[in-house]
C-alpha atoms as a PDB file:
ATOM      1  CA  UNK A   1      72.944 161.637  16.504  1.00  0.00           C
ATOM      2  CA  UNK A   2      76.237 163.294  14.969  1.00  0.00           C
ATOM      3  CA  UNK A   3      77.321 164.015  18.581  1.00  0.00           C
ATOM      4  CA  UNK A   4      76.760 160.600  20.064  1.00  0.00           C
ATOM      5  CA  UNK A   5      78.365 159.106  17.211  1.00  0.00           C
ATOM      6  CA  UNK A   6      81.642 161.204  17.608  1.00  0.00           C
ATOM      7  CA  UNK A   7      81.382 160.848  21.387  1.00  0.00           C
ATOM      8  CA  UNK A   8      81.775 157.317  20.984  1.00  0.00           C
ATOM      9  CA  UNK A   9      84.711 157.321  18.670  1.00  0.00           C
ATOM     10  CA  UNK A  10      86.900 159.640  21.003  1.00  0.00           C
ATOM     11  CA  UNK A  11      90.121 157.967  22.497  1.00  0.00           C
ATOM     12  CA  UNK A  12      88.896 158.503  26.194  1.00  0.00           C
ATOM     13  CA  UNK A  13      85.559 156.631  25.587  1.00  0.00           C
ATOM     14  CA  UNK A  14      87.957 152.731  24.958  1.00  0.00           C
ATOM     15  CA  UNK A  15      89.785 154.085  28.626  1.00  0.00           C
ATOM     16  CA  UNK A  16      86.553 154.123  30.297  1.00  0.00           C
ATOM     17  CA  UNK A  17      85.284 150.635  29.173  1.00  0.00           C
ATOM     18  CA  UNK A  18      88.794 149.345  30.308  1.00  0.00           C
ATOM     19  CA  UNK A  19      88.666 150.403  33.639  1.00  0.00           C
ATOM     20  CA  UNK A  20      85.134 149.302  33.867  1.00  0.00           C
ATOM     21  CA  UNK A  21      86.609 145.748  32.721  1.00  0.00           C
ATOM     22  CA  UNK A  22      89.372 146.328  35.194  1.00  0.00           C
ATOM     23  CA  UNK A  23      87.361 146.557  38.136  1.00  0.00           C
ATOM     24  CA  UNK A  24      84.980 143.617  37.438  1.00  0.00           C
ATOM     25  CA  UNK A  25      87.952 141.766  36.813  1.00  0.00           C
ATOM     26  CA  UNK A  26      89.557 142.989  40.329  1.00  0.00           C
ATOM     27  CA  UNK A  27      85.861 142.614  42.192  1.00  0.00           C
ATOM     28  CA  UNK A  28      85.488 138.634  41.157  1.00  0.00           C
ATOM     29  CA  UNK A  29      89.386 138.082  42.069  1.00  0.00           C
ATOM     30  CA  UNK A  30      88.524 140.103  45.826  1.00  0.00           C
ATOM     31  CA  UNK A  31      85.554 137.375  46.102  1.00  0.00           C
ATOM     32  CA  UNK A  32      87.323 134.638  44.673  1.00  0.00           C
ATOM     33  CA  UNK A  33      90.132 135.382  47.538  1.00  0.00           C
ATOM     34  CA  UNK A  34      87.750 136.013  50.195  1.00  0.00           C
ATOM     35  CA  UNK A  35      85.707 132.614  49.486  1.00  0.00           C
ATOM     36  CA  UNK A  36      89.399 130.841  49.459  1.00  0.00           C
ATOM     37  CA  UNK A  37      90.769 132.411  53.325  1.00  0.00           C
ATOM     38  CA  UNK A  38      87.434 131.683  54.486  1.00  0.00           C
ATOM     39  CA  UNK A  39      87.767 127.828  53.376  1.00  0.00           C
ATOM     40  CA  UNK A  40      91.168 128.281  55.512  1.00  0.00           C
ATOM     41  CA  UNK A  41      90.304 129.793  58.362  1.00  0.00           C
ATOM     42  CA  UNK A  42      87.673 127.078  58.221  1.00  0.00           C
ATOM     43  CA  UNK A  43      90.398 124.446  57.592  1.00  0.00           C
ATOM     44  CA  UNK A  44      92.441 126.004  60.333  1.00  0.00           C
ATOM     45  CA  UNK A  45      89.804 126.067  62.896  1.00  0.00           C
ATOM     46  CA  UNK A  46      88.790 122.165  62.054  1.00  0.00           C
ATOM     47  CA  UNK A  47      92.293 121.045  62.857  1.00  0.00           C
ATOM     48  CA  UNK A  48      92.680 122.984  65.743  1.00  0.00           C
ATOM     49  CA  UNK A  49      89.699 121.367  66.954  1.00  0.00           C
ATOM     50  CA  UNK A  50      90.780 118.026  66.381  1.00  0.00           C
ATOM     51  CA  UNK A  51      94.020 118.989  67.545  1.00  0.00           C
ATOM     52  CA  UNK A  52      92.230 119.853  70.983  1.00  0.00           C
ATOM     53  CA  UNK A  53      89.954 116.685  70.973  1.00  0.00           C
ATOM     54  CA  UNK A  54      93.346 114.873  70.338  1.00  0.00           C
ATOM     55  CA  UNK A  55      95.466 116.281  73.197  1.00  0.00           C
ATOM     56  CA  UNK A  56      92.227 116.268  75.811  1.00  0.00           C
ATOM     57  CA  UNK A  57      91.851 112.730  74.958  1.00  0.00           C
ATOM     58  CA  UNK A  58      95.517 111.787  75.652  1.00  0.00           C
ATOM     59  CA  UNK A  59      95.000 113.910  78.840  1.00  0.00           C
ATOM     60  CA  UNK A  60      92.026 111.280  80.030  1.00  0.00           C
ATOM     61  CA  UNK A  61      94.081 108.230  79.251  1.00  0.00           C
ATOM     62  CA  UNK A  62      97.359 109.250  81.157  1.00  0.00           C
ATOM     63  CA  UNK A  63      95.307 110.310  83.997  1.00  0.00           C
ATOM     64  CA  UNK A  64      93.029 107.076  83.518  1.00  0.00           C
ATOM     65  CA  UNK A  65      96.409 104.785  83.659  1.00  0.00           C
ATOM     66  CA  UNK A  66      98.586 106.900  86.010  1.00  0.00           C
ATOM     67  CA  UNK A  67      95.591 107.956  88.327  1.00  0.00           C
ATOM     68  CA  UNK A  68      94.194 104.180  88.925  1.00  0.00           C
ATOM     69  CA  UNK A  69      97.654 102.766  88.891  1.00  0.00           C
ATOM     70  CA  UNK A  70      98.360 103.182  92.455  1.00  0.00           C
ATOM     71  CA  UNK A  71      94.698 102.269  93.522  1.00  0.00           C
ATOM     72  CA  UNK A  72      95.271  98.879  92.005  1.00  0.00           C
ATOM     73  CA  UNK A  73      98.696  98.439  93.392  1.00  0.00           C
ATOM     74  CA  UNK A  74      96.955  98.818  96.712  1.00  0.00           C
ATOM     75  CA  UNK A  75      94.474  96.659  96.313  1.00  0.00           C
ATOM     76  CA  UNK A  76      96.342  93.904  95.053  1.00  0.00           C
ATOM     77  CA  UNK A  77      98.545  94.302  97.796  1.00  0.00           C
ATOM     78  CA  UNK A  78      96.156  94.289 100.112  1.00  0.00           C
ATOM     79  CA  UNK A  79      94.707  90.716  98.750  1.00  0.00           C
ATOM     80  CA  UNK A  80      98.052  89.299  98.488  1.00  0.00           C
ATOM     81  CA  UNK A  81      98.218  90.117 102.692  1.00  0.00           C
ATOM     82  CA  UNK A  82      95.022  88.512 103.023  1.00  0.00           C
ATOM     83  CA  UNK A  83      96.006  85.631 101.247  1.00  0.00           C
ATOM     84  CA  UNK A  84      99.145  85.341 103.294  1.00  0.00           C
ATOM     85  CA  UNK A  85      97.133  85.368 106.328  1.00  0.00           C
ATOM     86  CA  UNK A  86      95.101  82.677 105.536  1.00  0.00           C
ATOM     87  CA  UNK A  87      97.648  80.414 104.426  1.00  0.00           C
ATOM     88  CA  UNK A  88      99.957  81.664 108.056  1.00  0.00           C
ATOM     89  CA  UNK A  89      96.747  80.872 109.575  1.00  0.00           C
ATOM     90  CA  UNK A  90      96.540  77.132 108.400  1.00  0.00           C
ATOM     91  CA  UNK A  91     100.245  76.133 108.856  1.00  0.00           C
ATOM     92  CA  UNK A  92     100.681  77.778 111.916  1.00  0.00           C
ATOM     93  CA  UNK A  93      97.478  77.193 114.030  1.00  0.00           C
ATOM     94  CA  UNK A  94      96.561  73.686 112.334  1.00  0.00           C
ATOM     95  CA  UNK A  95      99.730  72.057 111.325  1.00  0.00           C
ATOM     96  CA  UNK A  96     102.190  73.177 112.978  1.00  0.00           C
ATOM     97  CA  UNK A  97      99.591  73.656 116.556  1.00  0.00           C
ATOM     98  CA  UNK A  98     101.397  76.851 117.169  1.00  0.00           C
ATOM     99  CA  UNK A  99      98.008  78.417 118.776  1.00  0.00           C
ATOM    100  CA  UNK A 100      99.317  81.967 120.031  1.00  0.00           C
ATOM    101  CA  UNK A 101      99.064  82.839 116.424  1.00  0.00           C
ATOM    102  CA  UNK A 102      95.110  82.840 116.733  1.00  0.00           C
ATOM    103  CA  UNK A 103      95.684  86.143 118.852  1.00  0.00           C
ATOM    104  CA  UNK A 104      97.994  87.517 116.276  1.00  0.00           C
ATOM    105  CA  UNK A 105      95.524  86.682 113.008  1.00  0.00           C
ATOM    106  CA  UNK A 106      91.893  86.506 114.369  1.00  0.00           C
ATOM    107  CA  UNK A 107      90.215  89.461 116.199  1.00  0.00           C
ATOM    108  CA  UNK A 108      88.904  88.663 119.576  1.00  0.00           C
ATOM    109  CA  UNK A 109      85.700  88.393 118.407  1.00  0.00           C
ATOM    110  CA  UNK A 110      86.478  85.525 115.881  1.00  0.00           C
ATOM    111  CA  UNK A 111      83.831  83.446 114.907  1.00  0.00           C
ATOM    112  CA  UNK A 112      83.743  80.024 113.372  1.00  0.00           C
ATOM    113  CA  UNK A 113      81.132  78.799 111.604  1.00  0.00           C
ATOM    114  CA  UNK A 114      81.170  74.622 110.544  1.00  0.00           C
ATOM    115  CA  UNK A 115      78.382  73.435 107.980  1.00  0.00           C
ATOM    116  CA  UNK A 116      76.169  76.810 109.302  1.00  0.00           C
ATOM    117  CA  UNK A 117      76.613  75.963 112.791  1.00  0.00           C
ATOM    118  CA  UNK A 118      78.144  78.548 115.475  1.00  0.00           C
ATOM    119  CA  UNK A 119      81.671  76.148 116.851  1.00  0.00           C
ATOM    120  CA  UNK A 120      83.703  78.503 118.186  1.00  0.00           C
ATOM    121  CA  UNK A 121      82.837  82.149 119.641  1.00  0.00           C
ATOM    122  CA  UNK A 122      85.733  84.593 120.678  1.00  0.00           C
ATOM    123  CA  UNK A 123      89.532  83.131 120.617  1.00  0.00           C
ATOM    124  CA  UNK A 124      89.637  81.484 123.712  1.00  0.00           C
ATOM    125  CA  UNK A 125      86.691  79.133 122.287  1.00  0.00           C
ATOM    126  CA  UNK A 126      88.668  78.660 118.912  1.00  0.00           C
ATOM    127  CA  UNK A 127      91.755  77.839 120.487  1.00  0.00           C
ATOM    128  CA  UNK A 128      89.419  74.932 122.353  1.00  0.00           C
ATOM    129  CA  UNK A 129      87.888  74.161 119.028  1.00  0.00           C
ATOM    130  CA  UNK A 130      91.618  73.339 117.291  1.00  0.00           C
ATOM    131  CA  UNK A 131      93.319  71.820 120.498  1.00  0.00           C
ATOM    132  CA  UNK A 132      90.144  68.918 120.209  1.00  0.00           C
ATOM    133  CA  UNK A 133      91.124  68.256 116.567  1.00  0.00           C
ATOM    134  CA  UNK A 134      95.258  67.866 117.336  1.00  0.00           C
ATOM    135  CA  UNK A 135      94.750  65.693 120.113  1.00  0.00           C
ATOM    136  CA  UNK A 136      92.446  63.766 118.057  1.00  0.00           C
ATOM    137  CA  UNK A 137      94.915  63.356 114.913  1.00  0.00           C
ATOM    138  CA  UNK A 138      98.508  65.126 116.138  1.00  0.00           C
ATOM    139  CA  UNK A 139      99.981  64.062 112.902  1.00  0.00           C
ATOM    140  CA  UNK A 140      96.953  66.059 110.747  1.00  0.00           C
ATOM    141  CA  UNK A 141      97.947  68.181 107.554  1.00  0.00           C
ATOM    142  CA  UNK A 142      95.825  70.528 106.065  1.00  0.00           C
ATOM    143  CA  UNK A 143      97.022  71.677 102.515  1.00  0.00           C
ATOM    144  CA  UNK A 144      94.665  74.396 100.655  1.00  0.00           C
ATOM    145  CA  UNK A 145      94.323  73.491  97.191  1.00  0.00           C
ATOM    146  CA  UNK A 146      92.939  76.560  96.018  1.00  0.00           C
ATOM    147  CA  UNK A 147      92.442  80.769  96.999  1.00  0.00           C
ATOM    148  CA  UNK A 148      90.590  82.778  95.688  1.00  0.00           C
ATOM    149  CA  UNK A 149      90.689  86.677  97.208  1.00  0.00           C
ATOM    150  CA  UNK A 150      87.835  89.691  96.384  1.00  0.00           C
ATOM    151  CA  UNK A 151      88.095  92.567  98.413  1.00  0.00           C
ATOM    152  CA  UNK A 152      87.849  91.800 102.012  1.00  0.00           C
ATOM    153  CA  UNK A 153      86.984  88.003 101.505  1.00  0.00           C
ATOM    154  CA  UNK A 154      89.675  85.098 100.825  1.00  0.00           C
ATOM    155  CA  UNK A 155      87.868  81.446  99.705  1.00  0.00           C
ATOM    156  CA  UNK A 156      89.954  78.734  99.908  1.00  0.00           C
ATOM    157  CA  UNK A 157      89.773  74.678  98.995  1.00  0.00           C
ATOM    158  CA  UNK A 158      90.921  72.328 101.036  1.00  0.00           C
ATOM    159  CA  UNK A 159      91.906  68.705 102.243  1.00  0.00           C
ATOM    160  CA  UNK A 160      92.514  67.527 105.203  1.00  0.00           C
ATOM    161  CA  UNK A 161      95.059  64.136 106.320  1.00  0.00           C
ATOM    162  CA  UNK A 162      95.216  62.895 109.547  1.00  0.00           C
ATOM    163  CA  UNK A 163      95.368  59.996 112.083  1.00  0.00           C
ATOM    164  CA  UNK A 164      93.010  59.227 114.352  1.00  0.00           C
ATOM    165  CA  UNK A 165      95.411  58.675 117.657  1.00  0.00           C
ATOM    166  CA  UNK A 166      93.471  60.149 120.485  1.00  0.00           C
ATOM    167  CA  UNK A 167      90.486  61.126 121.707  1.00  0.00           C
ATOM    168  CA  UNK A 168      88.065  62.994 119.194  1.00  0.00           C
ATOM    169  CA  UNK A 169      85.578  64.373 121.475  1.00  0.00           C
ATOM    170  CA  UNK A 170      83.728  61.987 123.467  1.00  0.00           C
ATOM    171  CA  UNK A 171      84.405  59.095 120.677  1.00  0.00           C
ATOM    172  CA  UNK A 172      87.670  56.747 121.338  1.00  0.00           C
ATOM    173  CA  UNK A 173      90.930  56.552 119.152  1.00  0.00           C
ATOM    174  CA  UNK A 174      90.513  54.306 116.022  1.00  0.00           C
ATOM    175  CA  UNK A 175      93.997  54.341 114.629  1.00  0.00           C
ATOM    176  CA  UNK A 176      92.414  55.047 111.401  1.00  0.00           C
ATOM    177  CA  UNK A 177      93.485  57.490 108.736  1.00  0.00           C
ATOM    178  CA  UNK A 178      90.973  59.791 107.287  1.00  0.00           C
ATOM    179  CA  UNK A 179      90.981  61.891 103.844  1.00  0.00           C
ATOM    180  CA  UNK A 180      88.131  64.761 103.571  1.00  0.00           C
ATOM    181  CA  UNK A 181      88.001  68.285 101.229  1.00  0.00           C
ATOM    182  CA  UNK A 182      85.936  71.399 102.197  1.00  0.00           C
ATOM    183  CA  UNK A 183      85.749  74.731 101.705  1.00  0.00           C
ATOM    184  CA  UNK A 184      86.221  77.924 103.586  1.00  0.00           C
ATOM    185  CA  UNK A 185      85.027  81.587 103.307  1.00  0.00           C
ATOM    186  CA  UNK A 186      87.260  84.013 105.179  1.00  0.00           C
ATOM    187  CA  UNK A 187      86.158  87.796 106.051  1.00  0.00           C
ATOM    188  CA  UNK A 188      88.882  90.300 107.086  1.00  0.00           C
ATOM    189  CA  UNK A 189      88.676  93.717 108.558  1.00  0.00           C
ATOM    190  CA  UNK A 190      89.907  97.047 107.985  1.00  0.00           C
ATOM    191  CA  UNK A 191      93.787  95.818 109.574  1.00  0.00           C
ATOM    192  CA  UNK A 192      93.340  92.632 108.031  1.00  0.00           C
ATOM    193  CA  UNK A 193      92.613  90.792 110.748  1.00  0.00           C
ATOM    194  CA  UNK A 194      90.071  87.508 110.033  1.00  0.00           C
ATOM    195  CA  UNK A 195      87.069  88.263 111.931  1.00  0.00           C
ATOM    196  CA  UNK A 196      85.203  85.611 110.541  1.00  0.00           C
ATOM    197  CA  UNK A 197      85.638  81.659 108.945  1.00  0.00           C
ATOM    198  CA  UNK A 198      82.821  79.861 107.501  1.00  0.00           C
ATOM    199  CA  UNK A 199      83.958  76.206 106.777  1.00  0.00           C
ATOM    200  CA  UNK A 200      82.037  73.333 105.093  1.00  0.00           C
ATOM    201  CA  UNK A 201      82.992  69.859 104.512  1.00  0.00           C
ATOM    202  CA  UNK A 202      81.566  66.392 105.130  1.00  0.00           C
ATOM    203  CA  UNK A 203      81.413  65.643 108.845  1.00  0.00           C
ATOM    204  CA  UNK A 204      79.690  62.043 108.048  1.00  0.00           C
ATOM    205  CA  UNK A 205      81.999  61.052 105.451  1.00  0.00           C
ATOM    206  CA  UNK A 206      84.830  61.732 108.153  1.00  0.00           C
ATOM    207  CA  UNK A 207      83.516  59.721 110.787  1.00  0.00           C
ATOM    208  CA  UNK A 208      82.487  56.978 108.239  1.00  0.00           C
ATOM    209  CA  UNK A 209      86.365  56.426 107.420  1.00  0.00           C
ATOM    210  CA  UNK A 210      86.982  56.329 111.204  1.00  0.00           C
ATOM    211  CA  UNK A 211      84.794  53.664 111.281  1.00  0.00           C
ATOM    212  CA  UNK A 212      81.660  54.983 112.701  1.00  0.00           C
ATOM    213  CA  UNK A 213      78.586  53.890 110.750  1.00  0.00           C
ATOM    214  CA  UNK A 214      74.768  55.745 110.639  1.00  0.00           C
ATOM    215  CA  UNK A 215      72.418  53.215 112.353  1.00  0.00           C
ATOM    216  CA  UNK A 216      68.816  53.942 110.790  1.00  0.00           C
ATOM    217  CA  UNK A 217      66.324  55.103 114.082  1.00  0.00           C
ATOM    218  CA  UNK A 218      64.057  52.545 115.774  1.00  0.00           C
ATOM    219  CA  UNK A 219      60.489  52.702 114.737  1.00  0.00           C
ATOM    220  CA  UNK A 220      59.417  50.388 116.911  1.00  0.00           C
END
């Protein structure tokens, strides 16, 4: 008991319980710093993510924008040729009767279609087909109204003026004028030629104004 009691009072004994204190005090601060770079490194590894995320993201839009850029270019160029076509089509073959334009615009397998009926097969037939309606009214005007283009398609509104001078198939000049709209559905190829017109307006109403009336059938 005498011995533990001195044991305890020597100097060394205090040094001892310091350097015990010491190393607690140095073992909380190594997990205290440990905990704190790991909640950096964790930091660090979130932002760099998000930096990623960031930077693959703007990657996707400029290719997105750049990448379809020239695609739409192209197509819109591409309608805007259609469109012209039509419209070269209409003053040149119709109002201005300058007919060798049919083999410069229409494939040689045109086809015209009026109110779902087959008119005009080839571009020999067409060119028939439009020489009937300028002898007919030689003063006609055809102005589109409206055009509407999706890929290889143009749509157009119409109206058509015109005279009635000379012979209109096997019915005699009336020297009436005549006012009718329609519409017409164009189809194009791959060179942008029209391979196909699908037209539909009021034949009836156009004869009507030249003075031709309906006479109901004879039941008797």
């Amino acid at each position: 008991m005498i011995s533990k009691l001195w044991l305890s009072k020597l100097p060394f004994s205090d040094s001892i319980s310091q350097a015990s204190s010491i190393n607690n005090l140095l073992s909380v601060f190594l997990f205290l710093t440990s905990i704190r770079l790991s909640v950096q490194l964790l930091d660090l590894q979130w932002k760099l993510s998000r930096m990623k995320s960031a930077i693959l993201l703007s990657i996707l839009l400029l290719t997105g924008l750049f990448g379809c850029q020239p695609v739409s270019e192209e197509g819109t160029d591409k309608n805007e040729r259609q469109k012209a076509v039509v419209n070269m089509y209409v003053d040149s073959c119709w109002n201005k009767h300058k007919l060798l334009s049919i083999h410069e615009l229409m494939t040689k397998d045109f086809t015209r279609n009026l109110n779902g009926i087959t008119v005009a097969n080839g571009q020999k037939e067409f060119e028939a087909y439009i020489k009937n309606f300028i002898r007919a009214f030689p003063t006609m005007k055809i102005k589109i109204d409206t055009m509407i283009e999706k890929d290889r398609q143009v749509v157009t509104t119409w109206t058509f003026e015109g005279t009635n001078t000379g012979e209109f198939a096997e019915y005699l000049p009336t020297g009436k004028k005549a006012k009718v709209s329609g519409v017409s559905l164009f189809r194009f190829n791959e060179e942008g030629k029209i391979i196909r017109e699908d037209t539909y307006y009021n034949e009836l109403y156009l004869l009507q104004q030249l003075g031709y009336t309906l006479n109901p059938p004879n039941l008797k």
